[in-house]
Protein backbone atom coordinates (compact mmCIF):
# COMPACT_ATOMS: atom_id res chain seq x y z
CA UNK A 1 0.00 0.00 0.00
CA UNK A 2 3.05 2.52 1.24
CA UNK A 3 5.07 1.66 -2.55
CA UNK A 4 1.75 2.42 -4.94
CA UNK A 5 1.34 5.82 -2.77
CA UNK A 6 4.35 7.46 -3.14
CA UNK A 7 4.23 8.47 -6.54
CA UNK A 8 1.38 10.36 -5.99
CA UNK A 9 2.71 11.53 -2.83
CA UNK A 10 5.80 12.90 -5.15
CA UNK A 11 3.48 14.31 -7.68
CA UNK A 12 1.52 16.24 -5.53
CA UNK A 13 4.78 17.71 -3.79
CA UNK A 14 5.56 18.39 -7.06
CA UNK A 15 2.89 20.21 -7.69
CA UNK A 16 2.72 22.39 -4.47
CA UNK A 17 6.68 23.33 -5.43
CA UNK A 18 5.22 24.63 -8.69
CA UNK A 19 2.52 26.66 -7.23
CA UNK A 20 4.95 28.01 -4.77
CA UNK A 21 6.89 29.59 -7.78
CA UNK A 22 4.31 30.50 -9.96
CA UNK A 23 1.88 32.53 -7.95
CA UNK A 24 4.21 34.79 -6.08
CA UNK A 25 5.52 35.92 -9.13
CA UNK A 26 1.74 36.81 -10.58
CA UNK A 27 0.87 38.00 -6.87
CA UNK A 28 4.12 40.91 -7.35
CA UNK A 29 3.17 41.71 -11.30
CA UNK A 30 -0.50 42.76 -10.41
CA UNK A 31 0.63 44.85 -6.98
CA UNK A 32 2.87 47.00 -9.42
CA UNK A 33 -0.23 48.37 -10.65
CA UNK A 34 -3.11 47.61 -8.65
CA UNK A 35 -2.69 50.74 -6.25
CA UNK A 36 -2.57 53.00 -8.44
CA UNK A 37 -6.25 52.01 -10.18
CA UNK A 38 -7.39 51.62 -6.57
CA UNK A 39 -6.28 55.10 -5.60
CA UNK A 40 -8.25 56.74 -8.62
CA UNK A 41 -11.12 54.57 -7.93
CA UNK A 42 -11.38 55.23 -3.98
CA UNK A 43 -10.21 58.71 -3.97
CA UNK A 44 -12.94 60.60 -2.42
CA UNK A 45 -11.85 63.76 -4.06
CA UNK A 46 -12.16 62.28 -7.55
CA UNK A 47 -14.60 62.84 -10.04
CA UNK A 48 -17.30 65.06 -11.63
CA UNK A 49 -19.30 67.67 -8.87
CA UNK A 50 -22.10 69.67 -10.22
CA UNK A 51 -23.09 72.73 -8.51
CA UNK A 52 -26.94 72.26 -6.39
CA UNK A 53 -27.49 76.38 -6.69
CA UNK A 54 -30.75 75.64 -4.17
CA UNK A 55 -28.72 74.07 -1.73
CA UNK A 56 -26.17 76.86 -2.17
CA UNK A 57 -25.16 79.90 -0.27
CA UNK A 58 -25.08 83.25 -2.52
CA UNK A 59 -23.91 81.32 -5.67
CA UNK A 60 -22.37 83.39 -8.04
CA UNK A 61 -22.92 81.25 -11.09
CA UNK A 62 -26.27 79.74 -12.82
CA UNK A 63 -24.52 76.33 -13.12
CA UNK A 64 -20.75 75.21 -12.74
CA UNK A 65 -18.84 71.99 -13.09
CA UNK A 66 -15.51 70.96 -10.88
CA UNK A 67 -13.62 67.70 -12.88
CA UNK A 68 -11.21 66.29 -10.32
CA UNK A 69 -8.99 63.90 -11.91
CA UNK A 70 -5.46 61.90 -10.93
CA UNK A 71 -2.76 61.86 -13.10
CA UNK A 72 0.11 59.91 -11.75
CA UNK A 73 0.69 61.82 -8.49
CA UNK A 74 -0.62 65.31 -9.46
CA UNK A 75 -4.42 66.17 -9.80
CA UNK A 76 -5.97 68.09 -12.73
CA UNK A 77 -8.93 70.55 -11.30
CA UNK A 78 -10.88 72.14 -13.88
CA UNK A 79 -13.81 74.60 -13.30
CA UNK A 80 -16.14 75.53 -15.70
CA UNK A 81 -19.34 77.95 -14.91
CA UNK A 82 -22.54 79.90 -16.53
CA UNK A 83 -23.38 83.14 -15.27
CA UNK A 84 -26.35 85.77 -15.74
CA UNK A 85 -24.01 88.53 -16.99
CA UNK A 86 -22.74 85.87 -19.96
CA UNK A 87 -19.00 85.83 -18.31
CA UNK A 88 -18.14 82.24 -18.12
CA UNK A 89 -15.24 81.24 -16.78
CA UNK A 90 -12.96 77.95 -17.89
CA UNK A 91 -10.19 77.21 -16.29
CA UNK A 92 -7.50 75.09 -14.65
CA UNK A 93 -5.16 74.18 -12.78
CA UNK A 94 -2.51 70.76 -12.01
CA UNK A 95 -1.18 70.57 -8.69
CA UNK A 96 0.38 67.99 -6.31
CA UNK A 97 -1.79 69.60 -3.29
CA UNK A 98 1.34 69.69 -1.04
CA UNK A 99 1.29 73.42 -1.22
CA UNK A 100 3.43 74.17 -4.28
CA UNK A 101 2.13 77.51 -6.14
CA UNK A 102 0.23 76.98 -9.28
CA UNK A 103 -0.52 79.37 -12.15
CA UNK A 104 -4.22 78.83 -13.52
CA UNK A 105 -4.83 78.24 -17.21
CA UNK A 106 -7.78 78.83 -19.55
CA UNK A 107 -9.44 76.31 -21.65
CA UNK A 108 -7.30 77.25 -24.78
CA UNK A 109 -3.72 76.97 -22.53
CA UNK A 110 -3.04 80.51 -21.94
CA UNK A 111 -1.82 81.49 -18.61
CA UNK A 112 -3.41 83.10 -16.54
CA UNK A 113 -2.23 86.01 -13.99
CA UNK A 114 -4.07 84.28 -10.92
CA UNK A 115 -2.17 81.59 -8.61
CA UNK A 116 -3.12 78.91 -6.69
CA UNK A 117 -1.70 77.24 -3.59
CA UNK A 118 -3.25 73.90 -3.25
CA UNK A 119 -2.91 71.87 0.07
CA UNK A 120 -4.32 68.52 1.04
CA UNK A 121 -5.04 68.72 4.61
CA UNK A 122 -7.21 65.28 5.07
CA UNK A 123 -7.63 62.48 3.12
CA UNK A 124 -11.18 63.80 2.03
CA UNK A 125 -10.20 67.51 1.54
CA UNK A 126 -7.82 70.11 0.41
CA UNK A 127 -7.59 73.82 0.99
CA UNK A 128 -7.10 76.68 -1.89
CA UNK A 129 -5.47 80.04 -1.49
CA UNK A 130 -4.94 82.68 -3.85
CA UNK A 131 -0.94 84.27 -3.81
CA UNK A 132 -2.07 86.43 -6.73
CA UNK A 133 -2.14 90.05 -6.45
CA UNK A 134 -5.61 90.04 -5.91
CA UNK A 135 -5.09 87.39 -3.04
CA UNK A 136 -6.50 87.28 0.43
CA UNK A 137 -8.75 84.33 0.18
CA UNK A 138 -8.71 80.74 1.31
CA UNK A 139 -11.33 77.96 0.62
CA UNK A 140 -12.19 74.38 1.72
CA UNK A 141 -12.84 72.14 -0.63
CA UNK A 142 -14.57 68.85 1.67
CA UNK A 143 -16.25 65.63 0.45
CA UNK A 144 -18.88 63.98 2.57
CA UNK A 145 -18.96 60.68 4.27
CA UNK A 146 -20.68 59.13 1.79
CA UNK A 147 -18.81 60.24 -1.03
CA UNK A 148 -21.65 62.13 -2.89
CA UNK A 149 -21.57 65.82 -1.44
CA UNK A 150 -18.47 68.49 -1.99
CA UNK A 151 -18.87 71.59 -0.33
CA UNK A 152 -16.82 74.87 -0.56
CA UNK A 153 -16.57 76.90 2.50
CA UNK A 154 -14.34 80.23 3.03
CA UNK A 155 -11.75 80.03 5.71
CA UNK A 156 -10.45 83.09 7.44
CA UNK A 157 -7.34 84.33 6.48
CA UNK A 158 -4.89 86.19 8.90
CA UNK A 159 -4.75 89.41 7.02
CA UNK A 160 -6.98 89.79 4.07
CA UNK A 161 -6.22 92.66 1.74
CA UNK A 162 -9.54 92.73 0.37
CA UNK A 163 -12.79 92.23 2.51
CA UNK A 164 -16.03 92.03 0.66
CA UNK A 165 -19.02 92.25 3.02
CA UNK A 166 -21.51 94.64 4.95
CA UNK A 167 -20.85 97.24 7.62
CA UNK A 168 -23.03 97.20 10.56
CA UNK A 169 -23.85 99.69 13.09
CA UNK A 170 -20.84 99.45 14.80
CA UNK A 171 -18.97 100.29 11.65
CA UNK A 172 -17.90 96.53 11.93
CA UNK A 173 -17.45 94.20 8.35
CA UNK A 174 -19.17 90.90 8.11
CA UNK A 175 -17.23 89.30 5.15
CA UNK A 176 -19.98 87.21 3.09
CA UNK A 177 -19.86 83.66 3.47
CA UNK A 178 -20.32 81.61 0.64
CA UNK A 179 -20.92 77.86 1.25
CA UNK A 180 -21.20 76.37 -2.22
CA UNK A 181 -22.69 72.12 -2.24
CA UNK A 182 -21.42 70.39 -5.20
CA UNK A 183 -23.38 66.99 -6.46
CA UNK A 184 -21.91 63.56 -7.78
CA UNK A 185 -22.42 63.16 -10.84
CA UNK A 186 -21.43 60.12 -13.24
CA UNK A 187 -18.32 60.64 -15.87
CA UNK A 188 -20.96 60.58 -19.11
CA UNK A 189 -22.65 62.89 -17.59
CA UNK A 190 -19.89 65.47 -16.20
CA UNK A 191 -18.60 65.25 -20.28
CA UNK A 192 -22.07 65.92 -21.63
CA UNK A 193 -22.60 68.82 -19.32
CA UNK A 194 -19.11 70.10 -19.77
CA UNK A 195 -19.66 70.16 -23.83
CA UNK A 196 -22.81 72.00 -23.53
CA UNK A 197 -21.32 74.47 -21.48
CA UNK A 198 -18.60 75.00 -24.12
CA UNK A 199 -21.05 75.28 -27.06
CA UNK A 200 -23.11 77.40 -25.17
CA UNK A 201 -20.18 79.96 -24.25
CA UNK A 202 -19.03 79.61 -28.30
CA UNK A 203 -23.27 80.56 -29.08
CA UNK A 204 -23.33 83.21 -26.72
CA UNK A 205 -19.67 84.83 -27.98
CA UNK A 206 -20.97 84.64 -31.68
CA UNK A 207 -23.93 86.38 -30.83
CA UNK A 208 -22.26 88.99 -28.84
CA UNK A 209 -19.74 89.70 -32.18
CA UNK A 210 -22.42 89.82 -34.44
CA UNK A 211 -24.39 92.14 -31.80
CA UNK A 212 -21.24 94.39 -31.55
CA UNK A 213 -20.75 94.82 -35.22
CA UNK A 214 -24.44 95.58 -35.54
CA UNK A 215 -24.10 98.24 -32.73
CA UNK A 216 -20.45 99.52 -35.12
CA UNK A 217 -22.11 100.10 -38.10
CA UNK A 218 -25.22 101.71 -36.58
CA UNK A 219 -22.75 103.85 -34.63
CA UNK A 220 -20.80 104.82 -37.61
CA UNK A 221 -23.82 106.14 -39.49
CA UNK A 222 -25.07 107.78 -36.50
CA UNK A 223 -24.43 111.47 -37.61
CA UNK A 224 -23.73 112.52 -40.88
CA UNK A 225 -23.22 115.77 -42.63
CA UNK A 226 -25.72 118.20 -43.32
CA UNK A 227 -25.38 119.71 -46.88
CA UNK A 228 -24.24 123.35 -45.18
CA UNK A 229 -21.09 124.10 -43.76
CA UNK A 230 -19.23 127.24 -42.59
CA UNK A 231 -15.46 128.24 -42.90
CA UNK A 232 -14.49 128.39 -39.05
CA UNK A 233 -13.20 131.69 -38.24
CA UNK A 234 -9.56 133.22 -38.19
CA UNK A 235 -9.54 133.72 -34.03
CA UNK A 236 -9.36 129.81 -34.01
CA UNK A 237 -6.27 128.07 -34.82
CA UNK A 238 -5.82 124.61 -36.66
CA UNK A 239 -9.70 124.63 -37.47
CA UNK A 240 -10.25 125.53 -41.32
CA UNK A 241 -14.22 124.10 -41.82
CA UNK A 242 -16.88 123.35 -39.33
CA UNK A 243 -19.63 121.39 -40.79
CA UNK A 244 -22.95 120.60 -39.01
CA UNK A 245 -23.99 116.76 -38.30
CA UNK A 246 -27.06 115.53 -37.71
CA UNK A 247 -27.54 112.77 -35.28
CA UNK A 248 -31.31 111.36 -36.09
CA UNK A 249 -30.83 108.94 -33.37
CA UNK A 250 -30.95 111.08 -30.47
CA UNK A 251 -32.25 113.61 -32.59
CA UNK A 252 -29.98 116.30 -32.69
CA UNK A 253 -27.64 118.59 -34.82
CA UNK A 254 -24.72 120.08 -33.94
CA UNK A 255 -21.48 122.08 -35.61
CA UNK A 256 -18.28 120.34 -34.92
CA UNK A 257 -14.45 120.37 -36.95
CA UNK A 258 -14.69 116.69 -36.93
CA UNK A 259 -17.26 114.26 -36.93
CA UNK A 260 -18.67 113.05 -33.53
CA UNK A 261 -17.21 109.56 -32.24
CA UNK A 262 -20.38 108.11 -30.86
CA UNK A 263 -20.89 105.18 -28.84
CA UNK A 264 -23.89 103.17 -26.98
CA UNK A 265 -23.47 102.73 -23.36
CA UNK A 266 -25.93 101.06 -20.89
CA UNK A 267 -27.97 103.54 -19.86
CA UNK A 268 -26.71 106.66 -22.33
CA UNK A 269 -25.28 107.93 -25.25
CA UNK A 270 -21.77 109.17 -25.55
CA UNK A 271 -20.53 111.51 -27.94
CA UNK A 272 -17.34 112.62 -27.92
CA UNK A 273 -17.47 116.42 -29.76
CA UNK A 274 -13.92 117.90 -29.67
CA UNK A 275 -10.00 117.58 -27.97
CA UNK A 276 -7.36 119.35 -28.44
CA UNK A 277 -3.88 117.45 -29.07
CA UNK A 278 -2.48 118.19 -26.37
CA UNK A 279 -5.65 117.41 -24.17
CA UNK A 280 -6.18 120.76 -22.37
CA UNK A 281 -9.80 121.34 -24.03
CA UNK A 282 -12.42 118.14 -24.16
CA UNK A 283 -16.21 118.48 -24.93
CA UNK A 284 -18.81 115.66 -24.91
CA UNK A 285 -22.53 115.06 -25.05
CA UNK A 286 -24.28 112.59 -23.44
CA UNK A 287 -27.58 111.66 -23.90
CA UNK A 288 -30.14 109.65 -22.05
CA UNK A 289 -30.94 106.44 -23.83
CA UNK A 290 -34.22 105.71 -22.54
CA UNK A 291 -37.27 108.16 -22.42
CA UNK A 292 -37.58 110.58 -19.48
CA UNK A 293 -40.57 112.26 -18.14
CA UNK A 294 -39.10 115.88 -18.56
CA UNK A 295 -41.37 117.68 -16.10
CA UNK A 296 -41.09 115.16 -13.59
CA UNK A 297 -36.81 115.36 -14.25
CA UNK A 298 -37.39 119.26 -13.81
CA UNK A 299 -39.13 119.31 -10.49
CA UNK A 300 -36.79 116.52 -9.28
CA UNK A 301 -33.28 118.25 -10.51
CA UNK A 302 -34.39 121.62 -9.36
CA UNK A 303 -35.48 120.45 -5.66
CA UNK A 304 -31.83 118.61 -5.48
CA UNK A 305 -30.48 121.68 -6.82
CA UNK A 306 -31.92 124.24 -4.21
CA UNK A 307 -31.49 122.21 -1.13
CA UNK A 308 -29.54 123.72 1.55
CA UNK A 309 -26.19 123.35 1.60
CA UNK A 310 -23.65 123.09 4.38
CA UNK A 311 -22.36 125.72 6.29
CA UNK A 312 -18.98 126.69 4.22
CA UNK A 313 -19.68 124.75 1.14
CA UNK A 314 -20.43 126.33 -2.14
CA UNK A 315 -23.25 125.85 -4.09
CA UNK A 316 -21.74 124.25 -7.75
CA UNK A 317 -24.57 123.37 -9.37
CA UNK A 318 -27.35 126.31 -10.09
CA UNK A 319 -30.53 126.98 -12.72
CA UNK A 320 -30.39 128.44 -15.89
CA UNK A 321 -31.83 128.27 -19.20
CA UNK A 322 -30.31 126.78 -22.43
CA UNK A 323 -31.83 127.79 -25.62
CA UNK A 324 -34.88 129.51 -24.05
CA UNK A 325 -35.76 125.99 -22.16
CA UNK A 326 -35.22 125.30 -18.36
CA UNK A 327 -31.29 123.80 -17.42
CA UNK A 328 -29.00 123.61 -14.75
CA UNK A 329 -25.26 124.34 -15.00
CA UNK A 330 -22.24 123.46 -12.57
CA UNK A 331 -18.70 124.52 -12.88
CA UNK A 332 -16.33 122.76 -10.42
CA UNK A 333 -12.59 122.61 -10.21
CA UNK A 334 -10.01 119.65 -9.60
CA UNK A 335 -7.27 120.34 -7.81
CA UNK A 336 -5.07 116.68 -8.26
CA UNK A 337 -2.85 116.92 -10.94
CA UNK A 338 -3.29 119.35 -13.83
CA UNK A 339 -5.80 122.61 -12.94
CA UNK A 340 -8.97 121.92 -14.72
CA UNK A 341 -12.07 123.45 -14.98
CA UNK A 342 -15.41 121.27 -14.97
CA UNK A 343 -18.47 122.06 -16.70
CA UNK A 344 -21.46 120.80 -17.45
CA UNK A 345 -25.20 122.18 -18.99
CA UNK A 346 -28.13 119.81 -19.14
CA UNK A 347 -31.66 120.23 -20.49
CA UNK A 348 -34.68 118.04 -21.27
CA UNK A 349 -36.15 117.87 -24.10
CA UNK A 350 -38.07 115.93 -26.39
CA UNK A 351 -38.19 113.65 -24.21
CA UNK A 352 -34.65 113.19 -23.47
CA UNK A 353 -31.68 114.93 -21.16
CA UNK A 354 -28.88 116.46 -23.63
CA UNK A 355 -25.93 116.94 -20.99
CA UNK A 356 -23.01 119.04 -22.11
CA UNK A 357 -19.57 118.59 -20.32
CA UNK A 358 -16.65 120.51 -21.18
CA UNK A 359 -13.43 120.75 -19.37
CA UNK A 360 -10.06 123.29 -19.72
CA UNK A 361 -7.30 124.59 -17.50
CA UNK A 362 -8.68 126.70 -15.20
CA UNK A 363 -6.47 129.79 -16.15
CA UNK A 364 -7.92 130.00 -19.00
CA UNK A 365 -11.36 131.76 -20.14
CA UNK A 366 -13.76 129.44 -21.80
CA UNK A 367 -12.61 128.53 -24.99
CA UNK A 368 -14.01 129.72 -28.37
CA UNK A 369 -14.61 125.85 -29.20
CA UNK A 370 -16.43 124.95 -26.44
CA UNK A 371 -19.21 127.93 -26.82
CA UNK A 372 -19.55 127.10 -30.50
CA UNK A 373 -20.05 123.99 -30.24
CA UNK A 374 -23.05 124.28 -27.17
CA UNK A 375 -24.43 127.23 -29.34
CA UNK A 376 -25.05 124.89 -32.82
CA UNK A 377 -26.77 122.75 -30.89
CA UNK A 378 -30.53 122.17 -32.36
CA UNK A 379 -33.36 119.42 -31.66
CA UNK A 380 -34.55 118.33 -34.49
CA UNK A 381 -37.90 118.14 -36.43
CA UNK A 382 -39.51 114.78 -37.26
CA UNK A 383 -38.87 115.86 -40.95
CA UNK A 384 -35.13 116.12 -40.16
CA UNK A 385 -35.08 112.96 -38.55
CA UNK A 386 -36.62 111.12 -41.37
C-alpha cells in the first residue's frame, strides 16, 4: 500500500513546489499596478461635482462643473461655470496639493495672472489660497462621508487685503460667506454637461460679435453731414471748416471740426465732440438712452439743486436756461494733478436729457470751441429725422 502511494505523494509535492513559484511571481506583477487604479477609484476627491445652486449659499454662477482627476501623483482641477451677466469662466489648474504655487490656465492653454496654492489637509479635503495680487482668500474644498456631497466653504485668512461684506452699526465688516454644495455626478454625464457648457459659451460669444458689429455700423452712421457748412473763423487756430452733423438717433444737430465719435453705453449715449492734441480742451454730449418724463426730471433736478447746503460749502450746481428751455449748470474745479475746470449744462427735451460737459485749465477763459459747439446745438424736427 506505502510503494503504490508514493508516486502520488511525489506528484503532488511536485505540484505544491510549482505553485509556490508560480503565484508569487503573478501576486508581485498585479501589486505594481493595482494601487494605483485603486487610488483613482477610492479617492474621495475624484470625479465630476455639479453645482446644487438651491442648496447653495449666494452662488455666483447659474450652473458650474468641478472635474477632479489623478494623473500619476498630481491632480488636474478644472472649473467651468454659466453666469447671468454671460461671463463664463474655464479654467485650470494641475497641482500635487502639497502646497506648491500653481498658475491657472484657460481652456485654450493661456496662462493666466491668478495663482493657486493647493494643500491637502485630510484624506477627504484640500484647501485653496490665492498668492495672486488680488489674493486674500482661502477655501475648503470637503467631500462627505458618503462620497456624494463636496462643499466649498471660506476660511479666514490672517490678514486679508480685500474684505467684501456689509458694515453694521458698529462700523464693523461681516465678510460674506459663501458655502457652495457640489453633487456627484457620473463621468458621461460630467462630459455631456461640460460640452454644452462650451457650445453654449461659443453661441453666446458669436452672438455677442455679431451684436457688436451691428451696434459699429449703426454707430458709424449715426451722424452725418448736413449739406451746409461754414469756414471756421480766423480767431481759431488749426480749425479751417466746421460742418454741421445731424444725429437722427438722439435727434440732434450740432457744428463740430470733426465728426462726432459716438458710442452706446448702458444707460446713455456718448458723444465725444472735440479735444485738443495736447488734451487741455475736451467736450462731450451725453444723452439719455431711454425716455424721461421731462417735467417730472425738472421738479426733481431743481429740488436737489436748491437744497440747503452746508455751512462753508459752495453751491456748484445752479438753474439756468439753455436755448430759451429750463437747465442747470455746474462749474467745479479739480485740484489733483493738472488745474482743470469742470463744466457741465443739461436740459430736457423731447423727451430726453442732452448733458453738455466741457473741461479746460482753469487759467484760462472758456474757450471759443467749447461755446460754438453748445451754441449749434438744435433738436430736431420729425422731418429732419426722417
Amino acid at each position: 500500500m506505502t510503494r503504490m502511494r508514493l508516486p502520488a505523494l511525489r506528484f503532488f509535492l511536485a505540484g505544491m513546489f510549482l505553485s509556490g513559484a508560480l503565484f508569487p511571481a503573478g501576486h508581485a506583477q498585479q501589486a505594481t499596478t493595482a494601487p494605483e487604479v485603486a487610488q483613482a477609484a477610492t479617492d474621495p476627491i475624484i470625479g465630476w461635482w455639479k453645482l446644487n445652486v438651491e442648496k447653495s449659499t449666494n452662488p455666483t454662477a447659474e450652473s458650474e462643473l468641478i472635474s477632479i482627476t489623478a494623473q500619476g501623483n498630481q491632480f488636474q482641477i478644472i472649473f467651468q461655470a454659466m453666469q447671468s451677466n454671460k461671463y463664463n469662466p474655464h479654467y485650470q489648474l494641475t497641482t500635487d496639493m502639497k502646497g506648491a504655487t500653481s498658475r491657472l490656465v484657460q481652456a485654450d492653454g493661456k496662462p493666466m495672472n491668478d495663482e493657486w496654492r493647493v494643500t491637502r489637509n485630510q484624506p477627504n479635503a484640500f484647501v485653496v489660497e490665492s498668492v495672486g495680487p488680488f489674493g486674500g482668500w482661502k477655501k475648503e474644498y470637503a467631500v462627505s462621508a458618503d462620497g456624494q456631497i463636496l462643499a466649498v466653504h471660506d476660511l479666514p485668512d490672517s490678514a486679508p487685503r480685500i474684505i467684501v461684506g456689509s458694515r453694521d452699526s458698529n462700523g464693523v465688516i461681516h465678510p460674506i460667506q459663501h458655502v457652495l454644495v457640489f453633487e456627484k455626478i457620473s463621468d458621461s454625464e460630467g462630459r455631456t454637461l461640460s460640452q454644452k457648457m462650451v457650445d453654449t459659451d461659443a453661441a453666446q460669444k458669436a452672438l455677442a460679435a455679431e451684436q457688436s458689429a451691428a451696434q459699429a455700423a449703426l454707430d458709424a452712421a449715426a451722424c452725418s453731414l448736413t449739406p451746409g457748412q461754414s469756414e471756421a473763423p480766423a480767431s481759431i487756430p488749426n480749425q479751417a471748416v466746421w460742418q454741421e452733423y445731424v444725429c437722427p438717433k438722439d435727434g440732434f444737430g450740432i457744428s463740430l471740426p470733426n465728426a462726432p465719435k459716438e458710442e452706446s453705453l448702458q444707460r446713455s449715449d456718448f458723444y465725444k465732440l472735440f479735444m485738443t492734441g495736447d488734451e487741455s480742451i475736451d467736450a462731450q454730449l451725453w444723452v439719455s438712452a431711454e425716455p424721461v418724463d421731462c417735467a417730472a426730471w425738472i421738479r426733481e433736478t431743481r429740488t436737489l439743486v436748491n437744497r440747503p447746503v452746508p455751512p462753508g460749502a459752495t453751491r456748484i450746481t445752479t438753474e439756468t436756461t439753455f436755448q430759451g428751455s429750463p437747465a442747470f449748470e455746474s462749474i467745479d474745479r479739480l485740484t489733483n494733478g493738472p488745474r482743470y475746470l469742470l463744466y457741465d449744462l443739461t436740459e430736457c427735451s423731447a423727451n430726453k436729457t442732452y448733458t453738455f460737459h466741457a473741461r479746460w485749465l482753469n487759467d484760462h477763459p472758456k474757450p471759443e470751441e467749447v461755446t460754438r459747439i453748445f451754441d449749434s446745438f438744435r433738436l430736431l424736427t420729425k422731418e429732419n429725422v426722417q
